[in-house]
Protein backbone atom coordinates (compact mmCIF):
# COMPACT_ATOMS: atom_id res chain seq x y z
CA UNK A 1 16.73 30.33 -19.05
CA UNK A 2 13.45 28.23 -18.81
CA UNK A 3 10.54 30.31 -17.59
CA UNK A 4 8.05 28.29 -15.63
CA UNK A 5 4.66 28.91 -15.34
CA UNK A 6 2.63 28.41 -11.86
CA UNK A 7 0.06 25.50 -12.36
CA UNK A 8 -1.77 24.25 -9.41
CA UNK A 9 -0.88 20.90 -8.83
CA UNK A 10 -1.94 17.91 -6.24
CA UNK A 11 0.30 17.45 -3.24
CA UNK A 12 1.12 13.78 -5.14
CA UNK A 13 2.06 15.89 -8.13
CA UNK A 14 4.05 18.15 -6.15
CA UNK A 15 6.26 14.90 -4.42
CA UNK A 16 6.35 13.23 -7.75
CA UNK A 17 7.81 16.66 -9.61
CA UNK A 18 10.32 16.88 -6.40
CA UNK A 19 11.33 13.54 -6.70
CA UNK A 20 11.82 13.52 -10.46
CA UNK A 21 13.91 16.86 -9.78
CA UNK A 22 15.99 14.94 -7.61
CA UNK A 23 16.58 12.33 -9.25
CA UNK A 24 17.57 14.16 -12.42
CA UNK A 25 21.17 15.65 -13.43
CA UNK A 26 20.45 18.96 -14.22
CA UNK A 27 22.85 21.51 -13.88
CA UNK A 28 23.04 23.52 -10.20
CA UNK A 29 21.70 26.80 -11.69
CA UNK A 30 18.88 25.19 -13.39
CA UNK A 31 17.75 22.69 -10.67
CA UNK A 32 17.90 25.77 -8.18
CA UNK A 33 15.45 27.62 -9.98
CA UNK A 34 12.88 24.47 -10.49
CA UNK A 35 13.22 23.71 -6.55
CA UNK A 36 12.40 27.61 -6.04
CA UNK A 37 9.28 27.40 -8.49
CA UNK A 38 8.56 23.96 -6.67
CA UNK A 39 8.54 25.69 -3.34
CA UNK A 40 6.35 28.68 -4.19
CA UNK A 41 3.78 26.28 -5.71
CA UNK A 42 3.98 24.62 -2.03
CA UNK A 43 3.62 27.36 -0.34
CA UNK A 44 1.00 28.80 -2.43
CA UNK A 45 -1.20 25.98 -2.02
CA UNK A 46 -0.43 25.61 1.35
CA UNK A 47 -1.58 29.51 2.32
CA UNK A 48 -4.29 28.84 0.12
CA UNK A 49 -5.78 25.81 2.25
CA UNK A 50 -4.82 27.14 5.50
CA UNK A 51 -7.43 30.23 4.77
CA UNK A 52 -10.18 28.03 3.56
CA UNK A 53 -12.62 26.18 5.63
CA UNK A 54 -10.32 22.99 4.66
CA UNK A 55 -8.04 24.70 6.62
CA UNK A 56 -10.20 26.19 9.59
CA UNK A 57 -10.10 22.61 11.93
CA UNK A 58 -6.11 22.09 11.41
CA UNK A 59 -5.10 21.57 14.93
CA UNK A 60 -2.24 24.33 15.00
CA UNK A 61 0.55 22.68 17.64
């Protein structure tokens, strides 16, 4: 199995990877485990703004 390393990427990185994931015909097992890494690198980036004065005026609803 592929191992994929965590690189930070821009949030139009992160849509463009996602899209070309979707788009392509990978098999289940292998497109599961990019979406997975995709969503940690989300969520990463998102925890990572949210604690940083970027993050301190987001309006939380």
């Amino acid at each position: 199995m592929e191992k994929i390393e965590m690189v930070r990427r821009s949030a139009g990185d992160m849509e463009n990877y996602f899209l070309e994931l979707v788009a392509s015909r990978l098999p289940l097992s292998i497109a599961r485990e990019k979406l997975e890494h995709l969503w940690d690198a989300v969520n990463s980036a998102v925890s990572s703004v949210i604690s940083s004065l970027e993050g301190y005026g987001y309006k939380r609803t």
